[in-house]
Every structure is written in C-alpha cells, then in structure tokens.
PDB file of N, CA and C in Angstrom:
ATOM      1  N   UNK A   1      44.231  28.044 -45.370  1.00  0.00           N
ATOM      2  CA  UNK A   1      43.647  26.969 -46.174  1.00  0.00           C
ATOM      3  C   UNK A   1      42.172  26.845 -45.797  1.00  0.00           C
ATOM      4  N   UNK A   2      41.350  27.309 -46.476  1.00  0.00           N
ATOM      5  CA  UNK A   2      39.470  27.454 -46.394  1.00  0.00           C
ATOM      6  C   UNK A   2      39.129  26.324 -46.784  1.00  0.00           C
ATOM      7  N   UNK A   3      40.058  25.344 -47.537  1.00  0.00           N
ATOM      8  CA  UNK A   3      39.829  23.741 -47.942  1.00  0.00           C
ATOM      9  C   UNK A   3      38.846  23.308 -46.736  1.00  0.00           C
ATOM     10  N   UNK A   4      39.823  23.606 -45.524  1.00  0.00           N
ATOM     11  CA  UNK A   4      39.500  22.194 -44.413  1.00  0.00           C
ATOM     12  C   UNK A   4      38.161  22.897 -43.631  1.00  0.00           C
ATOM     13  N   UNK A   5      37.874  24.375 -43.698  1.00  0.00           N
ATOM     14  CA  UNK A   5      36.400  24.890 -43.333  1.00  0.00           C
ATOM     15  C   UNK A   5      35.329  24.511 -44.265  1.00  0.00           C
ATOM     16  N   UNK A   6      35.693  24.053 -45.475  1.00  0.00           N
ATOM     17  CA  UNK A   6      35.113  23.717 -46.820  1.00  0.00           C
ATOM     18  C   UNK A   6      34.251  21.910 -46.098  1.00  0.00           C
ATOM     19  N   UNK A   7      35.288  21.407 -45.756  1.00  0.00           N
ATOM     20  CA  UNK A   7      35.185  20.074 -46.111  1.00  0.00           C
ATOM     21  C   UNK A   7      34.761  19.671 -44.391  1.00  0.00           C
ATOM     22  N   UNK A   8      34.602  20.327 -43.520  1.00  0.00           N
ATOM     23  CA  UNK A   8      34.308  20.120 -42.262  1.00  0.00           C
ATOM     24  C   UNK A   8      32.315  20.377 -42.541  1.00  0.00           C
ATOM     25  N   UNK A   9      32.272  21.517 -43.081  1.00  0.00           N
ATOM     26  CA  UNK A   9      30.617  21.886 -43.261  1.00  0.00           C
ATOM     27  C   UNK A   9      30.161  20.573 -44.223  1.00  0.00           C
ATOM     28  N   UNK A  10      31.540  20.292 -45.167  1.00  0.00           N
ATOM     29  CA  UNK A  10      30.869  18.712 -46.249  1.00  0.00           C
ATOM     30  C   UNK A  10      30.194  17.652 -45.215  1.00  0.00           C
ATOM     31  N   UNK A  11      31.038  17.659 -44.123  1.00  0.00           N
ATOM     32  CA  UNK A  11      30.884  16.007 -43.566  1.00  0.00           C
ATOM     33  C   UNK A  11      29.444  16.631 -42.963  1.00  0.00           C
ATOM     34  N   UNK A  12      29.251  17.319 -42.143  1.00  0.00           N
ATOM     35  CA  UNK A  12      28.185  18.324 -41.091  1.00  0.00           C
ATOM     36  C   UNK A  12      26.828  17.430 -41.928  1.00  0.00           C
ATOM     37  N   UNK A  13      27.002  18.083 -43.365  1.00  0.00           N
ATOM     38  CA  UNK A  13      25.823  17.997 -44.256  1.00  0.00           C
ATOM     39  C   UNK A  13      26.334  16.611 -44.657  1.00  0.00           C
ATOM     40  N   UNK A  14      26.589  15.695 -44.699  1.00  0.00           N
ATOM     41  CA  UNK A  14      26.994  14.217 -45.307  1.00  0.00           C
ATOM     42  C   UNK A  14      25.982  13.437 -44.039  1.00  0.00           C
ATOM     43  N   UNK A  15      26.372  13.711 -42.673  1.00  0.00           N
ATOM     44  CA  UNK A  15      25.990  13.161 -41.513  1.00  0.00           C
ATOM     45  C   UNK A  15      24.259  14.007 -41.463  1.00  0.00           C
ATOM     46  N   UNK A  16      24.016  15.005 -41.939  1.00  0.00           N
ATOM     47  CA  UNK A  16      22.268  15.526 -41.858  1.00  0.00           C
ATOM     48  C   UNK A  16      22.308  14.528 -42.545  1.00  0.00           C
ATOM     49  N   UNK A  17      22.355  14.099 -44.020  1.00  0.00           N
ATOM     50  CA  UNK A  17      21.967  13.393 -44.971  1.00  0.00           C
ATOM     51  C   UNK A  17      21.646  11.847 -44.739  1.00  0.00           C
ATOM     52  N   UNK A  18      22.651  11.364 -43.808  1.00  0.00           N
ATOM     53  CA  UNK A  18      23.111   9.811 -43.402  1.00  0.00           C
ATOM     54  C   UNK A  18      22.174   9.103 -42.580  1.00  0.00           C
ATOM     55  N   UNK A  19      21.223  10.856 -41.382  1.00  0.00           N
ATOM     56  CA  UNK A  19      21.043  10.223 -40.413  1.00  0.00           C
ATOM     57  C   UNK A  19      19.712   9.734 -40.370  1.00  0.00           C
ATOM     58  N   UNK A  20      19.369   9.707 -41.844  1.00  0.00           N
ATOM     59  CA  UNK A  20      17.635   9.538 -42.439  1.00  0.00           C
ATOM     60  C   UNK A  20      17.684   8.158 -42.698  1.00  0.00           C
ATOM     61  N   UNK A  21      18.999   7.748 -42.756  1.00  0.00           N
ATOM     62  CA  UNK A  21      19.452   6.521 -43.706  1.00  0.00           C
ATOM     63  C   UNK A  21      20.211   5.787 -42.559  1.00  0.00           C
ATOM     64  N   UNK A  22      19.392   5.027 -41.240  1.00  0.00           N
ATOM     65  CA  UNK A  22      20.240   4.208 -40.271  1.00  0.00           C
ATOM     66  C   UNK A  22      20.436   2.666 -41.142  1.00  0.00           C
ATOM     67  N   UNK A  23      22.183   2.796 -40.655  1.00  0.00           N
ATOM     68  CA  UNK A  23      22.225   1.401 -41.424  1.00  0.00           C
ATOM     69  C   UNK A  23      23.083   1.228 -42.828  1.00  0.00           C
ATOM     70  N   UNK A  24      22.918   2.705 -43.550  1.00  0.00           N
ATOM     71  CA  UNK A  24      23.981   2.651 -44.361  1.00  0.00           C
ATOM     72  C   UNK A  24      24.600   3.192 -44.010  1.00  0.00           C
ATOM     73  N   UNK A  25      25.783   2.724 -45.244  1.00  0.00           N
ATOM     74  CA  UNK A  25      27.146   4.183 -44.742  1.00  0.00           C
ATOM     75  C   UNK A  25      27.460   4.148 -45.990  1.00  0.00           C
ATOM     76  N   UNK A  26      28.249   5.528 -45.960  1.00  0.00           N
ATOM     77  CA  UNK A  26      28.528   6.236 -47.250  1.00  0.00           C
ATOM     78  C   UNK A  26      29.786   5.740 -47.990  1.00  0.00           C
ATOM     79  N   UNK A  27      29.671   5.758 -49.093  1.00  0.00           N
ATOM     80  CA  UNK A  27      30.689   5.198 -50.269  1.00  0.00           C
ATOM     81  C   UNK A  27      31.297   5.884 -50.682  1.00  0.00           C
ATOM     82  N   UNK A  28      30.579   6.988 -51.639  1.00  0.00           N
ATOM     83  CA  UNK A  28      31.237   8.042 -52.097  1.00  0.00           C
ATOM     84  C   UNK A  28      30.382   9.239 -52.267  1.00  0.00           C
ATOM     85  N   UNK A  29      31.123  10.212 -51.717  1.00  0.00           N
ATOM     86  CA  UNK A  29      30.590  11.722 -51.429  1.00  0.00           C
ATOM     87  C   UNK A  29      30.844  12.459 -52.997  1.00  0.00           C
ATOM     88  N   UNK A  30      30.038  13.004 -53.629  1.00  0.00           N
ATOM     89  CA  UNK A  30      30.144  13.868 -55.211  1.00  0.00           C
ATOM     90  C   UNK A  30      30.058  15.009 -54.664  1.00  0.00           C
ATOM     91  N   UNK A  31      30.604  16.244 -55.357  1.00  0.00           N
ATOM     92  CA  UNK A  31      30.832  17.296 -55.107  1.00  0.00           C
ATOM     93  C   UNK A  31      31.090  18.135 -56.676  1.00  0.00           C
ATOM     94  N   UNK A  32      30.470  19.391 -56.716  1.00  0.00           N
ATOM     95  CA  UNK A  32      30.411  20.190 -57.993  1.00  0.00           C
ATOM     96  C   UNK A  32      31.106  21.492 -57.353  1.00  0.00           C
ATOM     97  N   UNK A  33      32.099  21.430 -58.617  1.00  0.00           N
ATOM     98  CA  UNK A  33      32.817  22.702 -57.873  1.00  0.00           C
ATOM     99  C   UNK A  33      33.603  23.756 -58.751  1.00  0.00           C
ATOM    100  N   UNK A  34      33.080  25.102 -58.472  1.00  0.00           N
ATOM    101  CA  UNK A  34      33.056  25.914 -59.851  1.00  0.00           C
ATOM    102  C   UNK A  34      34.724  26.298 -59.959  1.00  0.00           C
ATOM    103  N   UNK A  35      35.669  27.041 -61.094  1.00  0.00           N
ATOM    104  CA  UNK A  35      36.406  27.538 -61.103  1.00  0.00           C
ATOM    105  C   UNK A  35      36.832  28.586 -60.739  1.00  0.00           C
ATOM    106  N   UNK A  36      35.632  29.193 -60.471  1.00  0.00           N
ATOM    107  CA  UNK A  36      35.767  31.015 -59.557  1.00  0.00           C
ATOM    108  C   UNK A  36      35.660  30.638 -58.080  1.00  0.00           C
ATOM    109  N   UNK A  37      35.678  29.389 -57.566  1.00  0.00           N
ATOM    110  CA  UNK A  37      35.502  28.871 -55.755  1.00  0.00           C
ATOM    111  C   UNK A  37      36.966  29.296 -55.050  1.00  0.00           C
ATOM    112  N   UNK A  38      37.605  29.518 -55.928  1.00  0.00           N
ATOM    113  CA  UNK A  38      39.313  29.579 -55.655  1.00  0.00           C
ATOM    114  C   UNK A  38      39.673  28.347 -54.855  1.00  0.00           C
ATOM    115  N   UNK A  39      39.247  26.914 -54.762  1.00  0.00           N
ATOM    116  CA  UNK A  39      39.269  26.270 -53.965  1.00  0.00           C
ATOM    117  C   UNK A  39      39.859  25.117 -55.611  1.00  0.00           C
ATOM    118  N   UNK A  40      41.259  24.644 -54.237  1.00  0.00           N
ATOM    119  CA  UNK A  40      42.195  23.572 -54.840  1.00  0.00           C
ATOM    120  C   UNK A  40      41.521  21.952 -54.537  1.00  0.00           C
ATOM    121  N   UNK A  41      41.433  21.271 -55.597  1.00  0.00           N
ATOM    122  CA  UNK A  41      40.914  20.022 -55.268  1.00  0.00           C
ATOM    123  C   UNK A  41      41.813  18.795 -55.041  1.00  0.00           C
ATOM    124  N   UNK A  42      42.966  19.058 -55.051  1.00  0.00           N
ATOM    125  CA  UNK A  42      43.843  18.487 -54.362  1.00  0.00           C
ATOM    126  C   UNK A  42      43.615  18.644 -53.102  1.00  0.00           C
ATOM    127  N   UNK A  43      43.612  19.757 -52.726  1.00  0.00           N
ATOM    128  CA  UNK A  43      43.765  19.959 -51.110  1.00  0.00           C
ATOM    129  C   UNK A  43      42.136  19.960 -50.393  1.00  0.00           C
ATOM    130  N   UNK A  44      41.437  19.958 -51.215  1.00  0.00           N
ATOM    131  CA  UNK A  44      39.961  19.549 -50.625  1.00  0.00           C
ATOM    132  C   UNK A  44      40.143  18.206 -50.513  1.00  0.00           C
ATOM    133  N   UNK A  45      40.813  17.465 -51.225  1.00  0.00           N
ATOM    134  CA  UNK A  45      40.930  15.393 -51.076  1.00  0.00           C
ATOM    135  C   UNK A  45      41.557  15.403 -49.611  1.00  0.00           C
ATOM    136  N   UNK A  46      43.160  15.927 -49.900  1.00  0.00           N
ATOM    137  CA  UNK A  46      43.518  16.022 -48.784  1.00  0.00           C
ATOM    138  C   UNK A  46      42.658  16.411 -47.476  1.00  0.00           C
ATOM    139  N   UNK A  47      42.200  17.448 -47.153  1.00  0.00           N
ATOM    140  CA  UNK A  47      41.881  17.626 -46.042  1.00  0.00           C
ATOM    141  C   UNK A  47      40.476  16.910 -45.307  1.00  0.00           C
ATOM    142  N   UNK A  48      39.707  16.359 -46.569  1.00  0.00           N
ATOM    143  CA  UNK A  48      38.778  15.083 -46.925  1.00  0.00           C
ATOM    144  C   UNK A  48      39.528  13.729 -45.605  1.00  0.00           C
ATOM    145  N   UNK A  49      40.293  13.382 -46.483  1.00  0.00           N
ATOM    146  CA  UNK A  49      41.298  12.251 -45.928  1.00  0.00           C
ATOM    147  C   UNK A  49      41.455  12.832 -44.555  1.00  0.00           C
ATOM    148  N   UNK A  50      42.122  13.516 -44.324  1.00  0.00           N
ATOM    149  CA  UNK A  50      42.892  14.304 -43.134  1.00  0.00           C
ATOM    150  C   UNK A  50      41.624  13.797 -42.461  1.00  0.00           C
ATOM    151  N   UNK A  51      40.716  14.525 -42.429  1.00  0.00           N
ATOM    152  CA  UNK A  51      38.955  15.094 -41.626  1.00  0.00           C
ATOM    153  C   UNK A  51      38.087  13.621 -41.217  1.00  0.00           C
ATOM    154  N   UNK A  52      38.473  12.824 -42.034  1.00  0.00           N
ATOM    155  CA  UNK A  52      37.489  11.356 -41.963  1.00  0.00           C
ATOM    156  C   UNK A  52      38.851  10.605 -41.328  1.00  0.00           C
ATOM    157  N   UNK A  53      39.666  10.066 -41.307  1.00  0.00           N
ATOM    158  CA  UNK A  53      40.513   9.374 -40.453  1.00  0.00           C
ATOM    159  C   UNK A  53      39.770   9.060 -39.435  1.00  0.00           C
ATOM    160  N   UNK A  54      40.353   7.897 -39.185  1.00  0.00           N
ATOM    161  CA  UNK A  54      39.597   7.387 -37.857  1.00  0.00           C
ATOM    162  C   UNK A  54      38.410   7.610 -37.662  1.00  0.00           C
ATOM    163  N   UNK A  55      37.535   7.567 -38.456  1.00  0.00           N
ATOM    164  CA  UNK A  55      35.788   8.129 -38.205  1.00  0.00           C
ATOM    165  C   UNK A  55      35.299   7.073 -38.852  1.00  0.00           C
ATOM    166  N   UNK A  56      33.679   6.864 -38.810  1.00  0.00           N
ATOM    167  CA  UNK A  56      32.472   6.399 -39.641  1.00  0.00           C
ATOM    168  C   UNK A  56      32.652   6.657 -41.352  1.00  0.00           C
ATOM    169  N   UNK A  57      33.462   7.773 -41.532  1.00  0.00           N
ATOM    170  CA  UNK A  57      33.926   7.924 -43.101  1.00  0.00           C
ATOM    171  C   UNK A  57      34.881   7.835 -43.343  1.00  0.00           C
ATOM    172  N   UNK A  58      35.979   6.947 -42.829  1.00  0.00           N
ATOM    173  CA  UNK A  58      37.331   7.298 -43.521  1.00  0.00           C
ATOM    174  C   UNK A  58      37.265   6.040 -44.647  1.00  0.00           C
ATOM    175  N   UNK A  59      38.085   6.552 -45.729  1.00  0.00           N
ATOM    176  CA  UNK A  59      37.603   5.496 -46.702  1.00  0.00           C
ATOM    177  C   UNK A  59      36.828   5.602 -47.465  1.00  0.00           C
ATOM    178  N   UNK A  60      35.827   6.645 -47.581  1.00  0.00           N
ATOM    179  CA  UNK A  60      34.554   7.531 -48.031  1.00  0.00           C
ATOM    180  C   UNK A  60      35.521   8.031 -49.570  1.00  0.00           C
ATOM    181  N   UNK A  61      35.567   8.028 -50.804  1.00  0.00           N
ATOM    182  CA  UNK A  61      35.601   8.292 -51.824  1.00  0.00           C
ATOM    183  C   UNK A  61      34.981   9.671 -52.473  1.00  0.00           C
ATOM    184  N   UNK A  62      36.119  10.585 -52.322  1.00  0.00           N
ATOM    185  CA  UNK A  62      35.233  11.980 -52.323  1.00  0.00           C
ATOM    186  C   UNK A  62      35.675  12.158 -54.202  1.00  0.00           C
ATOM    187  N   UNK A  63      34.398  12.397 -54.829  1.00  0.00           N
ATOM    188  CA  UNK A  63      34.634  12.862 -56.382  1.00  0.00           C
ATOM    189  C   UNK A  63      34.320  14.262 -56.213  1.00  0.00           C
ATOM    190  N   UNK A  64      35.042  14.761 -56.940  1.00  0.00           N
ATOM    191  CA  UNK A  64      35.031  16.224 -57.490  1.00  0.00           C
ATOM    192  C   UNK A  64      34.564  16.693 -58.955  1.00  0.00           C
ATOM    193  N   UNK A  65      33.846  16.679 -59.041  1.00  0.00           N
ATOM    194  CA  UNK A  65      33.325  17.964 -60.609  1.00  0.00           C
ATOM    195  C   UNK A  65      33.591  19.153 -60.918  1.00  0.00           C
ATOM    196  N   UNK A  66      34.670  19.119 -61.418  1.00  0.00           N
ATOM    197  CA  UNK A  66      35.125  20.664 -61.543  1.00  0.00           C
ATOM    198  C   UNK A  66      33.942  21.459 -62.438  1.00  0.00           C
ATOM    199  N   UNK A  67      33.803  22.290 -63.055  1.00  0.00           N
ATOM    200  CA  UNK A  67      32.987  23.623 -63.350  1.00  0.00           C
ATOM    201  C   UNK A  67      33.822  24.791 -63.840  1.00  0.00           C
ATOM    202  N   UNK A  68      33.506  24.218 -65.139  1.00  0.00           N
ATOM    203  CA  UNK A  68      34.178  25.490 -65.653  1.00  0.00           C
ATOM    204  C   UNK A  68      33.747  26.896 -65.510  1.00  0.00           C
ATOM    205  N   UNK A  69      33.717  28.381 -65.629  1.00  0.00           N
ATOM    206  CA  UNK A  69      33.083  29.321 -65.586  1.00  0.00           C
ATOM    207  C   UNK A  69      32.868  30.063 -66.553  1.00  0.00           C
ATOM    208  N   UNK A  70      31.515  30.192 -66.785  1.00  0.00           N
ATOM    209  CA  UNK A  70      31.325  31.003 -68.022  1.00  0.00           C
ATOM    210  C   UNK A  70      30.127  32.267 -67.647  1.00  0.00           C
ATOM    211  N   UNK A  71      29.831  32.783 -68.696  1.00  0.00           N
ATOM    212  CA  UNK A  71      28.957  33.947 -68.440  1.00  0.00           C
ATOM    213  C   UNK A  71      28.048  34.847 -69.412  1.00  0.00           C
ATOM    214  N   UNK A  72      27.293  35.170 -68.914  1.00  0.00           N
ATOM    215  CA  UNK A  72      26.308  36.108 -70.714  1.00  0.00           C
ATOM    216  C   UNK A  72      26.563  37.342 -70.962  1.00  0.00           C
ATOM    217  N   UNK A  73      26.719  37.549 -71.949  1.00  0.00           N
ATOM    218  CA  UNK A  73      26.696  39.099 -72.579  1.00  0.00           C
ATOM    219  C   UNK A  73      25.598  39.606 -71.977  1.00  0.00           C
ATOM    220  N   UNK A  74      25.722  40.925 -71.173  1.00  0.00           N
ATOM    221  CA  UNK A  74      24.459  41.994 -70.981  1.00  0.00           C
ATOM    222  C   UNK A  74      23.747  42.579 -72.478  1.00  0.00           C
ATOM    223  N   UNK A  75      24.925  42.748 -73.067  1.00  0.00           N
ATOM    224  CA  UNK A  75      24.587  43.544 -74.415  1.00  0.00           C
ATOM    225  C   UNK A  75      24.106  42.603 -75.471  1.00  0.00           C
ATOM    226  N   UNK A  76      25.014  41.573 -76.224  1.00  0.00           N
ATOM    227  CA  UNK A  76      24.639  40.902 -76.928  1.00  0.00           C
ATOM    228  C   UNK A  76      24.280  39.388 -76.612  1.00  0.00           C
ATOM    229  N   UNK A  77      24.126  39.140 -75.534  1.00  0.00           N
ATOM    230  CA  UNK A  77      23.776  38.070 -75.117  1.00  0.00           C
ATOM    231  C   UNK A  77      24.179  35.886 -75.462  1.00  0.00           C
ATOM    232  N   UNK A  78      25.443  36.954 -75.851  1.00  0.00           N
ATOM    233  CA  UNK A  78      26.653  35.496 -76.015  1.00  0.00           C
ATOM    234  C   UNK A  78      26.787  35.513 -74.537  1.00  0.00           C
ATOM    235  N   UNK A  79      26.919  34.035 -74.696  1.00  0.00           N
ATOM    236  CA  UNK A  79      27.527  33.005 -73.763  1.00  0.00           C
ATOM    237  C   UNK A  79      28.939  32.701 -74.177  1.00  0.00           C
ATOM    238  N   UNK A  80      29.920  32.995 -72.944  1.00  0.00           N
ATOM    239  CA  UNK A  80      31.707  32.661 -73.324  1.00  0.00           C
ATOM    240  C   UNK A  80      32.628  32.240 -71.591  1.00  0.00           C
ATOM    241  N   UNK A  81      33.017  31.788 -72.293  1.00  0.00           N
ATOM    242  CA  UNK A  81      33.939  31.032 -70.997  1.00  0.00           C
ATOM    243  C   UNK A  81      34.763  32.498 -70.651  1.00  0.00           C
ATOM    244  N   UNK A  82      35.140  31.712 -69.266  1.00  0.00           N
ATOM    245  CA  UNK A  82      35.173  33.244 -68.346  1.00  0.00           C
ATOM    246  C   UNK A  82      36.517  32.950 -67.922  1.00  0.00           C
ATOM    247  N   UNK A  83      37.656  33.585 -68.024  1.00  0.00           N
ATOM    248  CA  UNK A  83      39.075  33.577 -67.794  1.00  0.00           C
ATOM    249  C   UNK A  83      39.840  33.983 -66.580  1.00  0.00           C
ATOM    250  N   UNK A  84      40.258  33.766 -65.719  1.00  0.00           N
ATOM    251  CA  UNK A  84      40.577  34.560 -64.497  1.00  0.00           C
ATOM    252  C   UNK A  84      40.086  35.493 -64.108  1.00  0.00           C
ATOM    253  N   UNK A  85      38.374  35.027 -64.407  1.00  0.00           N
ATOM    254  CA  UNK A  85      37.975  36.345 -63.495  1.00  0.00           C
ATOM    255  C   UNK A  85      37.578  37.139 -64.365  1.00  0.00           C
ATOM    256  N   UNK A  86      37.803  36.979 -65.326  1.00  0.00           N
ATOM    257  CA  UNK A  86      37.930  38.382 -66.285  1.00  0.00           C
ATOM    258  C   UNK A  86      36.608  38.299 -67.361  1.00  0.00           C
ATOM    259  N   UNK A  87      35.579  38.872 -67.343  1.00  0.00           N
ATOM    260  CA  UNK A  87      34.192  39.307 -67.798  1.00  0.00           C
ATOM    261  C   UNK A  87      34.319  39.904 -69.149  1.00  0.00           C
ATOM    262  N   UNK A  88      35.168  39.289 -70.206  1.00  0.00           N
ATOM    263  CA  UNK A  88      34.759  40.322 -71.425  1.00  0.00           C
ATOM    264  C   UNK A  88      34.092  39.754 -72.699  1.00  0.00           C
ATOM    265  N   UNK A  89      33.292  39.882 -73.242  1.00  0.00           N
ATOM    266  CA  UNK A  89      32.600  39.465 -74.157  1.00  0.00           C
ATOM    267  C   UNK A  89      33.531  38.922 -75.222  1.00  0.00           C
ATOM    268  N   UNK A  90      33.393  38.014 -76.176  1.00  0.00           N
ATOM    269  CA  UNK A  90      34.489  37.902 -77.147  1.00  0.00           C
ATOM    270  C   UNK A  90      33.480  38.587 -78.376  1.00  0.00           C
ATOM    271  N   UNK A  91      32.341  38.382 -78.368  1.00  0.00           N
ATOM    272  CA  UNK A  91      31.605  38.763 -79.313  1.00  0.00           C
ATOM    273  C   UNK A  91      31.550  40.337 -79.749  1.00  0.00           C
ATOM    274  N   UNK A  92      31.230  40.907 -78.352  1.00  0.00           N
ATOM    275  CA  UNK A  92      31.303  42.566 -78.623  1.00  0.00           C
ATOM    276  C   UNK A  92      32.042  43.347 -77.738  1.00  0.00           C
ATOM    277  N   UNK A  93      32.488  43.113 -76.894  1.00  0.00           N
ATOM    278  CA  UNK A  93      34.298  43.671 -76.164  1.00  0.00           C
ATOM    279  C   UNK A  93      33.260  44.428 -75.093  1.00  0.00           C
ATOM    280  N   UNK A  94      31.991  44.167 -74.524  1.00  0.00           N
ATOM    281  CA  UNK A  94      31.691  44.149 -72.867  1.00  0.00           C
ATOM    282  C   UNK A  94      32.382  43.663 -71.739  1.00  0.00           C
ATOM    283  N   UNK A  95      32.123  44.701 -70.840  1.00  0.00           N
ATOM    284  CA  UNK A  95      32.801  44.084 -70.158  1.00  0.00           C
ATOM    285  C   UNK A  95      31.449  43.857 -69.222  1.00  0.00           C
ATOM    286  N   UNK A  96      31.952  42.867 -68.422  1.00  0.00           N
ATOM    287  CA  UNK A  96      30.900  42.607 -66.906  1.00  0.00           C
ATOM    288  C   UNK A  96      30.252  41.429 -67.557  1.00  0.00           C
ATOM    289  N   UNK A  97      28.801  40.898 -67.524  1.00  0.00           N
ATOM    290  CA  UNK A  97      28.263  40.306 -68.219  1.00  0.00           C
ATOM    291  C   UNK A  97      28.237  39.637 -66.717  1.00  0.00           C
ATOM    292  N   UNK A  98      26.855  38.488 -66.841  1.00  0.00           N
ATOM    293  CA  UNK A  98      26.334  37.700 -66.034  1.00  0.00           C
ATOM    294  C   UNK A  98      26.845  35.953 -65.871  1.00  0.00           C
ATOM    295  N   UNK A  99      27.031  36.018 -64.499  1.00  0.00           N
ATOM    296  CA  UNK A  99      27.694  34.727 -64.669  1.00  0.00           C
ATOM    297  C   UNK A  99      26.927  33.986 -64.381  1.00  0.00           C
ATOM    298  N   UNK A 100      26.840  32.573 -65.397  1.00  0.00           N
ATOM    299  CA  UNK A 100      25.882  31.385 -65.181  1.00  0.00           C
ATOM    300  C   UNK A 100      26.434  30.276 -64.748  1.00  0.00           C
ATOM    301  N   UNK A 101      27.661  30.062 -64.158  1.00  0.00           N
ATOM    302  CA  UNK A 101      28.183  28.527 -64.185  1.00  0.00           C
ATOM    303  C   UNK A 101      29.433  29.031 -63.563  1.00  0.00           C
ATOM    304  N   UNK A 102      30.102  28.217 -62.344  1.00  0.00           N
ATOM    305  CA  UNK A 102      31.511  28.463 -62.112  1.00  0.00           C
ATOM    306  C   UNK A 102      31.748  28.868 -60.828  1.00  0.00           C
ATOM    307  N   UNK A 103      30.691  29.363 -60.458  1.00  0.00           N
ATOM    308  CA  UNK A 103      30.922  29.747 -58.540  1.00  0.00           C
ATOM    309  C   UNK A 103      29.494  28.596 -58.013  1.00  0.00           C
ATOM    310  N   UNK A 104      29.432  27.212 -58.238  1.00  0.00           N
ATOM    311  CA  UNK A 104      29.199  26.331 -57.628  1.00  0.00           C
ATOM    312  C   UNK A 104      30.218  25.924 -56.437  1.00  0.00           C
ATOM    313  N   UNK A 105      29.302  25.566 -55.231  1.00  0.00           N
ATOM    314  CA  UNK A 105      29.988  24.499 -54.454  1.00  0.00           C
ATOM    315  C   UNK A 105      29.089  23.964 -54.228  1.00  0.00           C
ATOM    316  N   UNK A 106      28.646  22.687 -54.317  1.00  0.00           N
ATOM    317  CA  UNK A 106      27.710  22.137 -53.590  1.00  0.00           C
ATOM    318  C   UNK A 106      28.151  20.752 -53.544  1.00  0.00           C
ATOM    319  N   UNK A 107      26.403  19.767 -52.621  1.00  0.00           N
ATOM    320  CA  UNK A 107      27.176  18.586 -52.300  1.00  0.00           C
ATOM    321  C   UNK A 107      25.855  18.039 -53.677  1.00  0.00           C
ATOM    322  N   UNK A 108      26.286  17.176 -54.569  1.00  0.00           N
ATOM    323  CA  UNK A 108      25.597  16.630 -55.605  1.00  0.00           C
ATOM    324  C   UNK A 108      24.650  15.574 -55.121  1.00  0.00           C
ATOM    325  N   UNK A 109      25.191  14.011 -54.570  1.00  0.00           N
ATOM    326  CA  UNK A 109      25.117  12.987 -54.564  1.00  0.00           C
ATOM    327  C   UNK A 109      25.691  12.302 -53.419  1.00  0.00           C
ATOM    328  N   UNK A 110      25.489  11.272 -52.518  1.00  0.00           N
ATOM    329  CA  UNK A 110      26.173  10.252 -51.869  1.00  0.00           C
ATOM    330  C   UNK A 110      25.065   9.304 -52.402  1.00  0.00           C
ATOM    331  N   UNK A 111      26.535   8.106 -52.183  1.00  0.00           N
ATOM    332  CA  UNK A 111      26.704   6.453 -52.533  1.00  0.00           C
ATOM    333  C   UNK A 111      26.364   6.249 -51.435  1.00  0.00           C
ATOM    334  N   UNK A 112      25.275   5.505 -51.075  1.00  0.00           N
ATOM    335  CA  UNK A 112      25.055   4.505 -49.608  1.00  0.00           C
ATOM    336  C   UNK A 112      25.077   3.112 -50.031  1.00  0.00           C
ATOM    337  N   UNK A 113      25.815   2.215 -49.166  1.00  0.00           N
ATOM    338  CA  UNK A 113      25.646   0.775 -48.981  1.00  0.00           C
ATOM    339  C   UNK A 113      25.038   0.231 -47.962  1.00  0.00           C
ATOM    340  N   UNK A 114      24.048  -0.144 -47.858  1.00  0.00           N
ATOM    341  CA  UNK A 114      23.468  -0.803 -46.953  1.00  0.00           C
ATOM    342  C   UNK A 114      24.937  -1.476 -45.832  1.00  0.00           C
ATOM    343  N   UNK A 115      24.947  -1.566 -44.432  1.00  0.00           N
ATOM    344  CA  UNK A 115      25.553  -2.128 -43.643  1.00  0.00           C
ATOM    345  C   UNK A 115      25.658  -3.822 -43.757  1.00  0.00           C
ATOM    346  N   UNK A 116      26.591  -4.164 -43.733  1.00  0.00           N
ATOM    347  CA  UNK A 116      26.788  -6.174 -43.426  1.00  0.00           C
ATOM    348  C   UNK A 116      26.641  -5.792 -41.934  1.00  0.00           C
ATOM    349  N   UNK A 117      26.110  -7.233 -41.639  1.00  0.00           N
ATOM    350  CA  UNK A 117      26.111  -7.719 -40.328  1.00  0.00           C
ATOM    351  C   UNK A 117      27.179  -8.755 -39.954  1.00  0.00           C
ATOM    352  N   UNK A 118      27.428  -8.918 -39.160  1.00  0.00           N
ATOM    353  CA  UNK A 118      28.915  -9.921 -39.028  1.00  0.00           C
ATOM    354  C   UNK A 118      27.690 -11.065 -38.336  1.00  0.00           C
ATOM    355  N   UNK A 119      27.455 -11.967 -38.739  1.00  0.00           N
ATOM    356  CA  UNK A 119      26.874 -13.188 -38.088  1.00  0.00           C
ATOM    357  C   UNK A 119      27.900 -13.991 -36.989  1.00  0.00           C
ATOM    358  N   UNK A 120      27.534 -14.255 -36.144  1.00  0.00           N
ATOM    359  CA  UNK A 120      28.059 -15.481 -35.174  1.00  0.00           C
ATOM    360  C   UNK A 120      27.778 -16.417 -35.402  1.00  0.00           C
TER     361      UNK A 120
END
C-alpha cells in the first residue's frame, strides 16, 4: 500500500507549509489526483486518518480531486480521454499520443484557522 508513503510526504509538506503560519492550524488539506497515479482515494483518507491520529492534524479534512486522464494526438492533434492506460486516438486510430492531464499528484490548497486562545 504506497497510499501511506503517499500521505506521510503529504503531512512532511503540510507541516513545511504550516510552519510560516505560527498560530494556525490546518482545516482542510486539498489534493489533485490524476487517474493514471494508480492511487485509491479511499485508502489515501484512510491512511490520512490512520497518519494524523493523535497529532496537531487529526481532524484535518483531507479533499481529494480526482483527474481524469486524457491526452493529444501526435498526428492529428485531438484531445481524448485516456482509458486504462490505453493511448489510442479516437479520431485517427494512433497510438501513443501525449498526455496532458491524469498523472497529477499534488498538494493544491490548505484551510488555515487562526488558533483560539482559551482565556482564564
């Protein structure tokens, strides 16, 4: 499961991001994530959850953007959604063609809330 190596480098880069920002804490973590990543987003939540327990983020609201995958004709230069992987033009029966969209992972966005103070 590459989920939980996935989502260990998320927090790594959540906490670079956080530590510019003393005082807030994070709400919700966004995430863009292509269809060729082979990566389950069920089990990225899960191991999300799993990974923040008992921490500064548990409770942290992880969104996912899936990404569909698509790609360009070399030859005729259609754009077509890209099927398991599979590179063939619908327009002129190429195969291969350039992929523009779909092997994203990245981190998009975090939600910060400023910290409450508990008064005495």
């Amino acid at each position: 499961m590459h989920e939980m190596s996935i989502v260990a480098a998320l927090i790594d880069e959540v906490r670079q991001h956080t530590s510019k920002h003393p005082g807030a804490r994070v709400s919700v973590v966004r995430l863009r994530v292509g269809a060729l990543r082979q990566v389950i987003p069920e089990w990225l939540q899960f191991c999300f959850v799993t990974a923040t327990r008992d921490t500064d983020l548990a409770g942290v609201e992880l969104e996912i953007e899936p990404v569909p995958a698509r790609a360009r004709c070399r030859l005729c230069q259609r754009t077509f959604a890209v099927e398991d992987s599979w590179f063939e033009c619908p327009g002129c029966g190429a195969l291969g063609g350039e992929l523009i969209q779909g092997n994203e992972l990245e981190l998009v966005s975090l939600v910060l809330a400023e910290a409450t103070c508990a008064r005495q």
